[in-house]
Protein backbone atom coordinates (compact mmCIF):
# COMPACT_ATOMS: atom_id res chain seq x y z
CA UNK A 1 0.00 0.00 0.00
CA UNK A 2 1.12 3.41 -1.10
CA UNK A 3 1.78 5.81 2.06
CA UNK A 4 -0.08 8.95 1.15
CA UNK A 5 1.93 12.66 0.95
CA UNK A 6 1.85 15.82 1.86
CA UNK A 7 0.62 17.89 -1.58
CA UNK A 8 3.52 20.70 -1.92
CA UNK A 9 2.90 24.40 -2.93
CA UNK A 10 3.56 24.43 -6.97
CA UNK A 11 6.13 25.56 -8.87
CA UNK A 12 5.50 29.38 -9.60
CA UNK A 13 7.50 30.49 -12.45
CA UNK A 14 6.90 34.33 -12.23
CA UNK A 15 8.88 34.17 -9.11
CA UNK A 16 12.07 33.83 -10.74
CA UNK A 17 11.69 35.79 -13.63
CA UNK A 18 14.05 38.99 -13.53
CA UNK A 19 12.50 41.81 -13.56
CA UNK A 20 12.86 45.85 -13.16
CA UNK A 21 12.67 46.87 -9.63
CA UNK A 22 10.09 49.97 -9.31
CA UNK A 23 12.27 52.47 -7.35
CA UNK A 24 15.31 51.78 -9.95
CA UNK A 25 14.32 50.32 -13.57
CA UNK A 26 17.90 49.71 -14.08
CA UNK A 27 18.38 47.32 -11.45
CA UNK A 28 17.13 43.21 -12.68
CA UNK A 29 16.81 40.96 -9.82
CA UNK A 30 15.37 37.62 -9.42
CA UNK A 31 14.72 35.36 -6.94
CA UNK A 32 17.52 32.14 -6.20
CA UNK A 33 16.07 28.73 -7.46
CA UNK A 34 17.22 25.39 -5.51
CA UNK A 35 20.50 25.35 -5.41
CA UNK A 36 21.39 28.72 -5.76
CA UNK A 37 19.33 29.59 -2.88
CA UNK A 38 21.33 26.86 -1.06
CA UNK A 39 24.57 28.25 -1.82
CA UNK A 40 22.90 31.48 -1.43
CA UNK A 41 22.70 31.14 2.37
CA UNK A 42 24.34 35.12 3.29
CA UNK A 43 26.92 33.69 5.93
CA UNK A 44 28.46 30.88 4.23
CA UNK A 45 28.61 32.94 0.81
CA UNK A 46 30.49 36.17 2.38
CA UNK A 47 32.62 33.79 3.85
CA UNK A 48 33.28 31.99 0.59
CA UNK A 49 32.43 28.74 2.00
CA UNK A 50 31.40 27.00 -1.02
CA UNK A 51 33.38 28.79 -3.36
CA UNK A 52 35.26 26.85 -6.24
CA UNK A 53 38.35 27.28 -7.78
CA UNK A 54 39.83 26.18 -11.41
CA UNK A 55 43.46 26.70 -12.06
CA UNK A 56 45.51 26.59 -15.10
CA UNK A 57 48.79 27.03 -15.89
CA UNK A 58 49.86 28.45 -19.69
CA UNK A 59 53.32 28.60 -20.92
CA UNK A 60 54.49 31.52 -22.65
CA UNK A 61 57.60 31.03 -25.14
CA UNK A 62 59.80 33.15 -26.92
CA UNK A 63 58.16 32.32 -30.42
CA UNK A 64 54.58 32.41 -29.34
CA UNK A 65 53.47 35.66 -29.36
CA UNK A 66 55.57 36.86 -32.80
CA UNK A 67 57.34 40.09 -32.75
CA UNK A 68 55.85 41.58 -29.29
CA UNK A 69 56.86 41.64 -25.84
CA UNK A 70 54.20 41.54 -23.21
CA UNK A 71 54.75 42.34 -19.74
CA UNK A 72 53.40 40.72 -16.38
CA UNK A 73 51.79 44.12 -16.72
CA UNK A 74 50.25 43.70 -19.80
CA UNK A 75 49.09 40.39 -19.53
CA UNK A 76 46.71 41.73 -16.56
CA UNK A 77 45.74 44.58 -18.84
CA UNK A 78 44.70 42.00 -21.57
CA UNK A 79 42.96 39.86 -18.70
CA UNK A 80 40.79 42.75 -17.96
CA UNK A 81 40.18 43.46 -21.00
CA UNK A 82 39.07 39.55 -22.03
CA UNK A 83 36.89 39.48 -19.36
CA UNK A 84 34.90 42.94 -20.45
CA UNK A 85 34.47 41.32 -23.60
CA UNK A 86 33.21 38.19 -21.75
CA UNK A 87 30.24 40.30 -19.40
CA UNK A 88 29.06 41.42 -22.42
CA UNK A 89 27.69 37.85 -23.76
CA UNK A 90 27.21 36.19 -20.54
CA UNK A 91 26.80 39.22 -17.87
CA UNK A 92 26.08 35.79 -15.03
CA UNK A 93 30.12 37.15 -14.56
CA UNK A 94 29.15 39.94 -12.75
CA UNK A 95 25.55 39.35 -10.99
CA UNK A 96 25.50 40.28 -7.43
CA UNK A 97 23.97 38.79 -4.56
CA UNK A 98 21.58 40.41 -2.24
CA UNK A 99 19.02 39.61 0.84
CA UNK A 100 15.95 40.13 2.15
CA UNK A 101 15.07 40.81 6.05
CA UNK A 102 14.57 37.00 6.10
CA UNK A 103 16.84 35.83 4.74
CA UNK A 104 16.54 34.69 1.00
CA UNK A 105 19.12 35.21 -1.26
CA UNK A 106 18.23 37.78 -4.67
CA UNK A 107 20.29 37.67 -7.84
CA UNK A 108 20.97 41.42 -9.04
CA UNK A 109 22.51 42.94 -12.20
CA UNK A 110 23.04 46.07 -13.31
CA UNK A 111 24.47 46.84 -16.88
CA UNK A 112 27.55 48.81 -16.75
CA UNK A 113 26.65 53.10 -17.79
CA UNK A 114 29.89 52.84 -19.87
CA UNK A 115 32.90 51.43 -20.90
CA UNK A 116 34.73 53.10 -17.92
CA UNK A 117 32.61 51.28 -15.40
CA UNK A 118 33.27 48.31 -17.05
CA UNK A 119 36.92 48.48 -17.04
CA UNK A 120 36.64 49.20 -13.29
CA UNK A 121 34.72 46.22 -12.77
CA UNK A 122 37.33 44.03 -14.10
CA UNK A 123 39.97 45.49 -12.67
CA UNK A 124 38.59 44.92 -9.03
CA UNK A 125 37.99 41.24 -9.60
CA UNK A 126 41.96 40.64 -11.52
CA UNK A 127 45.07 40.26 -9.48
CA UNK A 128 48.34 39.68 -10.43
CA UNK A 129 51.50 39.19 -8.57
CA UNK A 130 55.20 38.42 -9.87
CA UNK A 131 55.63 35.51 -7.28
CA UNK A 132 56.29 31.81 -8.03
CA UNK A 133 54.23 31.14 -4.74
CA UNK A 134 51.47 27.96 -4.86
CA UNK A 135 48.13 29.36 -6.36
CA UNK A 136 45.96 28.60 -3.03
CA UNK A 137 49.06 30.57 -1.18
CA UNK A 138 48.41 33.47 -3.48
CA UNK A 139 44.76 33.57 -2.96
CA UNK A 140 45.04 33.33 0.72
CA UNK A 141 47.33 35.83 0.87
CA UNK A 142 45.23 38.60 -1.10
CA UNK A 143 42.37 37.66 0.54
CA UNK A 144 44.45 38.25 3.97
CA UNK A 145 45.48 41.77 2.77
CA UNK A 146 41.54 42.83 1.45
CA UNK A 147 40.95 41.68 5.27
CA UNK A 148 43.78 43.41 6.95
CA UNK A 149 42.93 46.84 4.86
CA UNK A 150 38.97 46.70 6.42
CA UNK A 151 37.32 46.18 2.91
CA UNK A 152 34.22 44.92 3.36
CA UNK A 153 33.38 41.33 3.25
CA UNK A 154 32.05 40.90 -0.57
CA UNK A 155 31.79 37.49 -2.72
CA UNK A 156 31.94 38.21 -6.34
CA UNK A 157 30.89 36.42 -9.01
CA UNK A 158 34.06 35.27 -10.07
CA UNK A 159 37.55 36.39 -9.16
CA UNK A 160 40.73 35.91 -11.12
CA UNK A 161 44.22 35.76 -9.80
CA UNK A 162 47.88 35.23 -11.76
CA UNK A 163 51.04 34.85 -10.38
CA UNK A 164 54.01 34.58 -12.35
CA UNK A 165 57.75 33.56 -11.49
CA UNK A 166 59.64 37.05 -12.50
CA UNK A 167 60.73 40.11 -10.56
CA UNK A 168 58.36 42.57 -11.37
CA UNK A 169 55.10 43.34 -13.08
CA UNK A 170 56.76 44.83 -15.74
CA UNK A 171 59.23 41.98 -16.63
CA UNK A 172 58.72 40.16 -19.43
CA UNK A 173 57.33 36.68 -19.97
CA UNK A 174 59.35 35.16 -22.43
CA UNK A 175 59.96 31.35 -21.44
CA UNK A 176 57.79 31.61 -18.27
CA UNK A 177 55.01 29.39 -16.82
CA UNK A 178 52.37 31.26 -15.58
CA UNK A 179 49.23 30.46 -13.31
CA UNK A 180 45.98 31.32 -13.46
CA UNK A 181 43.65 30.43 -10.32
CA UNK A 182 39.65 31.42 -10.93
CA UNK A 183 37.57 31.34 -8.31
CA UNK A 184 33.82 31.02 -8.68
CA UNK A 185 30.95 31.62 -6.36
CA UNK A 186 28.71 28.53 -6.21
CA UNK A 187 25.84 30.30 -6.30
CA UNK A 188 26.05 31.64 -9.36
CA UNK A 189 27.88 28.92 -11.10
CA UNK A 190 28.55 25.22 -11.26
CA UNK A 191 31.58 23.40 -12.53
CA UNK A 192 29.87 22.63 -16.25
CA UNK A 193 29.41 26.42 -16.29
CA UNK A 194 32.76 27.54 -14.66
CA UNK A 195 34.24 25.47 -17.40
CA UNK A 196 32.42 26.90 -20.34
CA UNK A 197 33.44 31.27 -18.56
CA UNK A 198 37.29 29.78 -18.47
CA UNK A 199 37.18 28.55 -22.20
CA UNK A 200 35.55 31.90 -23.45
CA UNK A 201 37.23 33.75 -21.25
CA UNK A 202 40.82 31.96 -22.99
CA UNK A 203 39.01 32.21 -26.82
CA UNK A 204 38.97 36.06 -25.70
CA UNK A 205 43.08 36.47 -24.30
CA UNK A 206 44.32 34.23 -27.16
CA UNK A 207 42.66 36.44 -29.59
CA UNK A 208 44.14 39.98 -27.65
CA UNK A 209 47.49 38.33 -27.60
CA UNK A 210 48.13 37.41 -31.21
CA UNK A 211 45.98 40.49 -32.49
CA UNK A 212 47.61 43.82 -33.74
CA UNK A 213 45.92 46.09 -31.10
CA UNK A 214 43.86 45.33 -28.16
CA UNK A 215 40.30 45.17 -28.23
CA UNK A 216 38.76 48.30 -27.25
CA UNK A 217 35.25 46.87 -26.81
CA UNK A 218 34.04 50.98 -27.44
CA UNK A 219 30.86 49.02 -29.83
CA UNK A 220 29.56 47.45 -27.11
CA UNK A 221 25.79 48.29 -26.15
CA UNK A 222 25.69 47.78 -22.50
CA UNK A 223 22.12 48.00 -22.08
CA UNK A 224 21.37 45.36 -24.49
CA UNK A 225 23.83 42.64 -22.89
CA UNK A 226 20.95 42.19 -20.76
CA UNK A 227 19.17 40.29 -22.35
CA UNK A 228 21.87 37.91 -22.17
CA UNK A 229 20.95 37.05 -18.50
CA UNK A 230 20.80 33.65 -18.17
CA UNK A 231 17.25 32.98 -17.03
CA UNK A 232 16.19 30.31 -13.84
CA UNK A 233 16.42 27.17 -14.77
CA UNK A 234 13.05 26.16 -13.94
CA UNK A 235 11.98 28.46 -17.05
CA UNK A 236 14.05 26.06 -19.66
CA UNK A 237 12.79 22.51 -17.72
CA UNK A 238 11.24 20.23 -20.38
CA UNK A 239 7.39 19.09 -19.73
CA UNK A 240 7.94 15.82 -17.83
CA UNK A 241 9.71 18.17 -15.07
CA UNK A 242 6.37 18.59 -13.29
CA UNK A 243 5.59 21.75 -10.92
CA UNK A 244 2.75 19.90 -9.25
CA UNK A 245 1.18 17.37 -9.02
CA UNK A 246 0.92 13.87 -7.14
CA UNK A 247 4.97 12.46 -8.94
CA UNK A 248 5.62 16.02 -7.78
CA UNK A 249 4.98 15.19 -4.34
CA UNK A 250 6.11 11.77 -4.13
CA UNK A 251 9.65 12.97 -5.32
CA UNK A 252 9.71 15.29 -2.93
CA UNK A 253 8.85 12.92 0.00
CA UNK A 254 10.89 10.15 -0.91
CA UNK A 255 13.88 12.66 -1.00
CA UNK A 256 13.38 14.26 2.33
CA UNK A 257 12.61 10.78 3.71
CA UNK A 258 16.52 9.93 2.60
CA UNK A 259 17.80 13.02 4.10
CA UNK A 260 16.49 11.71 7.20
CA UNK A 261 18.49 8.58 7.15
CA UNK A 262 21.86 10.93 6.01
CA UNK A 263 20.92 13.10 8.83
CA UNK A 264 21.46 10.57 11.21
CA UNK A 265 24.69 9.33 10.54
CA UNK A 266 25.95 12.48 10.00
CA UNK A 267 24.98 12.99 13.76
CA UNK A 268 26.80 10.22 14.74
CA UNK A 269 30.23 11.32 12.71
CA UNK A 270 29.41 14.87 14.93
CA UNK A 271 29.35 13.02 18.29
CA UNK A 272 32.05 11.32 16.71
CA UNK A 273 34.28 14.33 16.57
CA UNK A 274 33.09 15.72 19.78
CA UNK A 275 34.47 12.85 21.60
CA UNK A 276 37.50 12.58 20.42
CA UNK A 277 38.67 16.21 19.92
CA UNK A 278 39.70 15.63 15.72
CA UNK A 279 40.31 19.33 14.88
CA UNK A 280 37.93 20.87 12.81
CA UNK A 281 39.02 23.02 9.36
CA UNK A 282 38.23 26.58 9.54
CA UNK A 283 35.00 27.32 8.10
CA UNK A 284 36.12 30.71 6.73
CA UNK A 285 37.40 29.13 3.48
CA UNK A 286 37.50 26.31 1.48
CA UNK A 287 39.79 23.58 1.97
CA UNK A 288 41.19 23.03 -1.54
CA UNK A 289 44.62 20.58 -3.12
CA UNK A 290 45.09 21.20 -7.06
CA UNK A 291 46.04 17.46 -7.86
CA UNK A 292 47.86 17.18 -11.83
CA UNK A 293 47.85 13.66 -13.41
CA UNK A 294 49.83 12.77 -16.75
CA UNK A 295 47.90 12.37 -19.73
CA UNK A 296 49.47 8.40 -19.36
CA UNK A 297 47.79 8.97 -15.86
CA UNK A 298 44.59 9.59 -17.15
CA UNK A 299 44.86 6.87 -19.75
CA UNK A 300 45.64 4.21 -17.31
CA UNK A 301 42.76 5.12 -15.37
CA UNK A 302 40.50 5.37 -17.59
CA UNK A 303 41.54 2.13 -19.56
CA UNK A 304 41.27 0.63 -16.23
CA UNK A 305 37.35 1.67 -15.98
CA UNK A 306 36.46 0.41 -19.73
CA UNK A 307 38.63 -2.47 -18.92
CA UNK A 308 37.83 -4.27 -15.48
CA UNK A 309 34.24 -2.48 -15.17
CA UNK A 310 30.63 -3.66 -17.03
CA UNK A 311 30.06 -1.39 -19.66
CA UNK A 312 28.14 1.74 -18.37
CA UNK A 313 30.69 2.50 -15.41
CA UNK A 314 32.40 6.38 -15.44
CA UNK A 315 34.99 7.77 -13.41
CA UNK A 316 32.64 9.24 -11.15
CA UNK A 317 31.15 5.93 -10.27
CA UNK A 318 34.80 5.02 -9.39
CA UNK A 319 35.68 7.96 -7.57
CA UNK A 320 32.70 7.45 -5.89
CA UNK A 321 33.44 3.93 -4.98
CA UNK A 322 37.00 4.51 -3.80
CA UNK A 323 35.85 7.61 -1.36
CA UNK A 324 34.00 4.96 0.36
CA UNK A 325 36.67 2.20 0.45
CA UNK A 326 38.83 5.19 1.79
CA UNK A 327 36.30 5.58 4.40
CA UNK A 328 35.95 1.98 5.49
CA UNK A 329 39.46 2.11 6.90
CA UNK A 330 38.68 4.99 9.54
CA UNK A 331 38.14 3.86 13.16
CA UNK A 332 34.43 5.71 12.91
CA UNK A 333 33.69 3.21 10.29
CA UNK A 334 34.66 0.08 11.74
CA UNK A 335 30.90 -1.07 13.21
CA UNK A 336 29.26 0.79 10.48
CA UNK A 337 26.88 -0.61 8.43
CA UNK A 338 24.84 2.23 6.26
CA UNK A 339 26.63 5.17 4.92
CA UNK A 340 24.83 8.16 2.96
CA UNK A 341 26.57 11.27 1.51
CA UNK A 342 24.70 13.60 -1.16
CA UNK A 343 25.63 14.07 -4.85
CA UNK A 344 24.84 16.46 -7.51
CA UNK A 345 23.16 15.66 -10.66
CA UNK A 346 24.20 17.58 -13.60
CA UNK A 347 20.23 19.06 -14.09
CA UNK A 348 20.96 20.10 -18.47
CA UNK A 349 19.96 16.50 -18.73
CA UNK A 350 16.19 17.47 -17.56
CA UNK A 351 15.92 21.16 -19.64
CA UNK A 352 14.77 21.27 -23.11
CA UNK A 353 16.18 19.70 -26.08
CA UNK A 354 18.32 22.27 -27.47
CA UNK A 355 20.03 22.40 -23.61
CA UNK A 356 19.90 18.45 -23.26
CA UNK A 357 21.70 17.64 -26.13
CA UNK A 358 23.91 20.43 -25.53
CA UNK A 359 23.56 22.56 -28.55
CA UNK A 360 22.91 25.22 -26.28
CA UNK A 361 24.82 26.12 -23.23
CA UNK A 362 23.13 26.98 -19.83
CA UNK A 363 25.60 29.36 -18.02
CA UNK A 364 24.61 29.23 -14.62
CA UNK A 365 23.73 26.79 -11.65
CA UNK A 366 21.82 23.94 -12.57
CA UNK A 367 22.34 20.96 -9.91
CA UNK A 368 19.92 18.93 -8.23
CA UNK A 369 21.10 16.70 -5.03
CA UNK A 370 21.33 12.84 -5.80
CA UNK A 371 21.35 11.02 -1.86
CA UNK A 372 23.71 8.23 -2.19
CA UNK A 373 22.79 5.28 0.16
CA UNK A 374 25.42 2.58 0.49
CA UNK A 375 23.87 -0.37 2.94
CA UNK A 376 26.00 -3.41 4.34
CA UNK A 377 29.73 -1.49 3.93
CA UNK A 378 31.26 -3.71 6.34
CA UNK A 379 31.45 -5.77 4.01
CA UNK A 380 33.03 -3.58 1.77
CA UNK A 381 35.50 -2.75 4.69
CA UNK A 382 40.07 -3.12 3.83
CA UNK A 383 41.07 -1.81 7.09
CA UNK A 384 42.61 -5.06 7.81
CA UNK A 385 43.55 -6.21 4.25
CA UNK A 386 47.05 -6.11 2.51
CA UNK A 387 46.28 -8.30 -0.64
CA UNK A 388 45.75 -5.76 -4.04
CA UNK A 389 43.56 -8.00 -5.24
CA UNK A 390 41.11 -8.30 -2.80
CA UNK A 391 40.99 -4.38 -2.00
CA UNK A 392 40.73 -4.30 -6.29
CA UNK A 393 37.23 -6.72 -5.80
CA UNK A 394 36.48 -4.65 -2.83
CA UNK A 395 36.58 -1.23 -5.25
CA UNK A 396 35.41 -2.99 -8.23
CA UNK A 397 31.70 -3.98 -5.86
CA UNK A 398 31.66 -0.38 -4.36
CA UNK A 399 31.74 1.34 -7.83
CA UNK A 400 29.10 -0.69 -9.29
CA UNK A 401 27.23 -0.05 -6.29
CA UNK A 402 27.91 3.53 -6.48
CA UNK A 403 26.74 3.12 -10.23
CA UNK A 404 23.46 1.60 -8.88
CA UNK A 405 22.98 5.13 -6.69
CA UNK A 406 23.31 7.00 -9.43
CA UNK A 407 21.07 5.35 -11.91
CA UNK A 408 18.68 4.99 -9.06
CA UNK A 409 18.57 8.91 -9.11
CA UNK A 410 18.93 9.70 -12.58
CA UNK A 411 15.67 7.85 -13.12
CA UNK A 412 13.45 9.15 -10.34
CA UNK A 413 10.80 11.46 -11.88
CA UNK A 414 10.37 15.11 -11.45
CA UNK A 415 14.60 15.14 -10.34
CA UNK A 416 14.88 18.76 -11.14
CA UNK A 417 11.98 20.70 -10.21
CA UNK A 418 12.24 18.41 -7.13
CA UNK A 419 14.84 20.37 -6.47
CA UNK A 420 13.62 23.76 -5.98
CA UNK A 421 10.90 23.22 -3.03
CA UNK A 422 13.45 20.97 -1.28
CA UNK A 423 17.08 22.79 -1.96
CA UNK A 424 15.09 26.04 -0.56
CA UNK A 425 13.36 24.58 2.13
CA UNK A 426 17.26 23.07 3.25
CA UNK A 427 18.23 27.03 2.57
CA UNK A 428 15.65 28.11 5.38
CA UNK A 429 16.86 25.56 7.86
CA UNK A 430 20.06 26.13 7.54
CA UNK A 431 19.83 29.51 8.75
CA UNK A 432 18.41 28.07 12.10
CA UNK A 433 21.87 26.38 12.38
CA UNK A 434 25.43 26.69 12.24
CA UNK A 435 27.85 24.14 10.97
CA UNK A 436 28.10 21.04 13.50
CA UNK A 437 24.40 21.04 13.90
CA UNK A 438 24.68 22.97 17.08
CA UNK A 439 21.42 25.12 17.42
CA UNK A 440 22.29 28.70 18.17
CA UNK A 441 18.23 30.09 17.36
């Protein structure tokens, strides 16, 4: 017998339209959808807690850029200059955040008057440094200096920052590696976008670098980039996405009746802690490793997956399955027999066809959770094993069952605009907390 559920408040897709505000028409805001209100929450965002970060490092050689000589200086000129170029066709670059007295989270943009403005804009959100310091170093090290000079806490869209190993800014770059490190607010973006804003953002510096004069972008029509907003995604969702309804409801229920089981051993891992005094990473920023593997690196692996995997396994199911293995060895683990940790689902896969198959690209946040529920892991457990080819079965059974998770999710219906009533409902409660579950309201 079917447990009846709770009917939820539909989908309303006015809500997160942008619109005009009526004490300044120049000002578009809309309203955070699922997972943007999530990462939306005002604390953790200001602090940068979720933040994101893509680095990259380019080689500059003697030959590559013809007759001209470009300076650290000049590279950070051209940088600013790519990434005016880039606000024009996807403005998501430089949406704000704002909030309400209770709370929820507001996207805001507001079309630069000029080219000046523009130019200013990019210039706050560039840094570069003639230092061969690690990228995370650099970061922390700005960010200690905005702190230490009483700027107000602000999260910015994105935020780029290059370091390069020479004395100056205004040393050249001939034969040096440089690094770029971009950091992206979660809210506003999720790695499929960030990936897509570093590619055009690179189209746009390769084309400055091995042009005769720099882009002046003096032809651009501010106003009219607006319309280049990337809209909700709940506006773009194809028609089995329902916004009410009784697979509506179910979807919902079933989710938050997961959460409750993830909730619970995430209680115990908190007790957990408490007893035993583990040290806890500072909240105020994320906790981040850049990790490089050879393309023979990559190969290996992902021969490995096609090899000694069913067909239909991905490197996420095995990096899925090995986080788990790696967790099976911890003494928390030892008498454990359920463990649940929460996903993403790219959500493109649930827009419109044109979206779906990727012909057009969605610029923005578009996630919804997938609860991953792995049941009988002590038998998965290689704390006490030495033999490679037992911990091998051992990771070959967790990453099909971590494919089984997956697929599980991937198929439930109404995924996406499930996510909206219950990502923003987990925004609300959040707020009654802070991190370690311990109530404070």
């Amino acid at each position: 017998m079917v447990s009846r559920v709770r009917g939820m408040p539909p989908i309303k897709l006015d809500e997160y339209r942008w619109r005009s505000t009526p004490n300044d028409p120049t000002l578009r805001v809309r309203r955070a959808c699922a997972t943007e209100a999530m990462f939306g929450i005002e604390a953790s965002n200001r602090r940068g807690e979720n933040d994101f970060f893509i680095a990259v490092t380019i080689h500059f050689q003697a030959s590559s850029v013809a007759s001209r000589v470009l300076t650290l200086r000049d590279l950070e000129r051209m940088t600013q200059s790519s990434l005016v170029q880039l606000r024009a066709s996807q403005p998501q670059v430089a949406v704000n955040l704002s909030w309400d007295r209770q709370g929820k989270c507001m996207l805001q943009y507001r079309a630069p008057v000029d080219l000046n403005e523009a130019c200013q804009w990019a210039a706050s959100i560039v840094t570069a440094e003639a230092s061969p310091c690690r990228l995370m170093d650099m970061r922390d090290h700005v960010e200690e200096k905005k702190r230490a000079s009483g700027i107000t806490a602000r999260n910015d869209a994105i935020t780029i920052y290059i370091s390069a190993p020479v004395s100056g800014l205004h040393s050249t770059l001939e034969n040096s590696k440089l690094h770029y490190l971009f950091r992206f607010n979660h809210c506003l973006f999720d790695g499929i976008a960030a990936r897509e804003i570093v590619r055009m953002f690179f189209q746009n510096l390769v084309s400055d670098i091995y042009s005769d004069t720099l882009t002046t972008n003096r032809d651009i029509h501010w106003e009219q980039t607006i319309s280049n907003l990337p809209p909700a995604f709940v506006e773009l969702m194809d028609s089995e996405q329902d916004l009410s309804g009784s697979k509506f409801d179910r979807t919902v229920h079933d989710h938050m009746t997961l959460m409750k089981k993830k909730v619970a051993f995430h209680q115990c891992l908190l007790e957990y802690i408490e007893i035993f005094h583990i040290k806890r990473l500072s909240p105020a920023r994320p906790q981040t490793e850049f990790y490089t593997f050879a393309e023979t690196d990559s190969q290996s692996i992902l021969s490995g997956i096609r090899t000694r995997l069913q067909p239909g396994h991905s490197i996420t199911h095995l990096a899925t399955g090995a986080v788990l293995l790696a967790l099976t060895k911890g003494d928390i683990a030892r008498n454990a027999t359920i463990f649940s940790s929460i996903s993403v689902i790219d959500g493109r896969r649930y827009l419109k066809e044109g979206y779906k198959q990727g012909e057009k690209l969605y610029i923005a946040s578009c996630q919804t959770p997938a609860i991953l529920v792995f049941e009988n892991i002590d038998k998965l457990s290689i704390s006490d094993i030495s033999s490679k080819d037992e911990v091998r079965q051992k990771l070959k059974k967790a990453t099909e069952l971590a494919k089984e998770c997956f697929a599980s999710n991937l198929a439930t219906p109404c995924k996406l605009s499930m996510s909206v009533p219950v990502m923003e409902f987990g925004a609300v409660l959040a707020a009654m907390y802070v991190s370690f579950g311990i109530s404070q309201k």
